[in-house]
Protein backbone atom coordinates (compact mmCIF):
# COMPACT_ATOMS: atom_id res chain seq x y z
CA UNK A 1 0.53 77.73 -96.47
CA UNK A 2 -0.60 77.40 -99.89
CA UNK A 3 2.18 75.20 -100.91
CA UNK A 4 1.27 72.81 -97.94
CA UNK A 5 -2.14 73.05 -100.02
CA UNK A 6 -0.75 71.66 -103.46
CA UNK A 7 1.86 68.76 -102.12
CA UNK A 8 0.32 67.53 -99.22
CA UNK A 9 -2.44 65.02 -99.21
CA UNK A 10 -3.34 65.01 -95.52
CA UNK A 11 -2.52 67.80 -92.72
CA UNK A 12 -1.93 68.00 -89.09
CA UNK A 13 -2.27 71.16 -86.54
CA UNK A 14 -0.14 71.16 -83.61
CA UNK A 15 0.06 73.51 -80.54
CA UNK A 16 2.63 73.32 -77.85
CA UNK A 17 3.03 69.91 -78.67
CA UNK A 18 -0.72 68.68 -78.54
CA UNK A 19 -2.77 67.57 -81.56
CA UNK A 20 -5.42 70.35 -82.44
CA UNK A 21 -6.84 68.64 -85.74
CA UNK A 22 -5.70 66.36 -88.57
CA UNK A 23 -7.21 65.22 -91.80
CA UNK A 24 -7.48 66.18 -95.11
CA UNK A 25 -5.46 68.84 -96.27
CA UNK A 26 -7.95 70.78 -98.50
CA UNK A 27 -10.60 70.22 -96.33
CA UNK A 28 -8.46 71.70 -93.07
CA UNK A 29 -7.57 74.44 -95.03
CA UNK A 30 -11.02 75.18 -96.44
CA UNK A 31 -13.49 73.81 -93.67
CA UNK A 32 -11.58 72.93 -90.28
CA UNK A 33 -13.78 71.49 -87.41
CA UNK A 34 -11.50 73.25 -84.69
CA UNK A 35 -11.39 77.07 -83.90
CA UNK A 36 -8.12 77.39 -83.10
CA UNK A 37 -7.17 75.81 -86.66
CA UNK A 38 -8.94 78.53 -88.11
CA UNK A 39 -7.62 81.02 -86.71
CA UNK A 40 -4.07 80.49 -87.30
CA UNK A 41 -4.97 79.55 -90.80
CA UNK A 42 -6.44 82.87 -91.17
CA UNK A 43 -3.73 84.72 -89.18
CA UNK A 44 -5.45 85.49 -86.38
CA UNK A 45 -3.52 83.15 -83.88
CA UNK A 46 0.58 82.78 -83.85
């Protein structure tokens, strides 16, 4: 994940084949609007 971080410039989440969230990469990894992003950033989901 923290790669993704430093070469991406914009990030999507997908879950069984639906789009959760895109936008900004720092700010999806820092701030996301959706739950479920969260918690599969943090570990807590997948």
């Amino acid at each position: 994940m923290a790669q993704a971080v430093r070469v991406s410039q914009k990030t999507g989440f997908f879950h069984l084949g639906k789009l959760i969230e895109v936008g900004k990469t720092e700010k999806i990894f820092k701030n996301p609007d959706n739950k479920m992003t969260q918690d599969y950033i943090t570990g807590r989901f997948g």
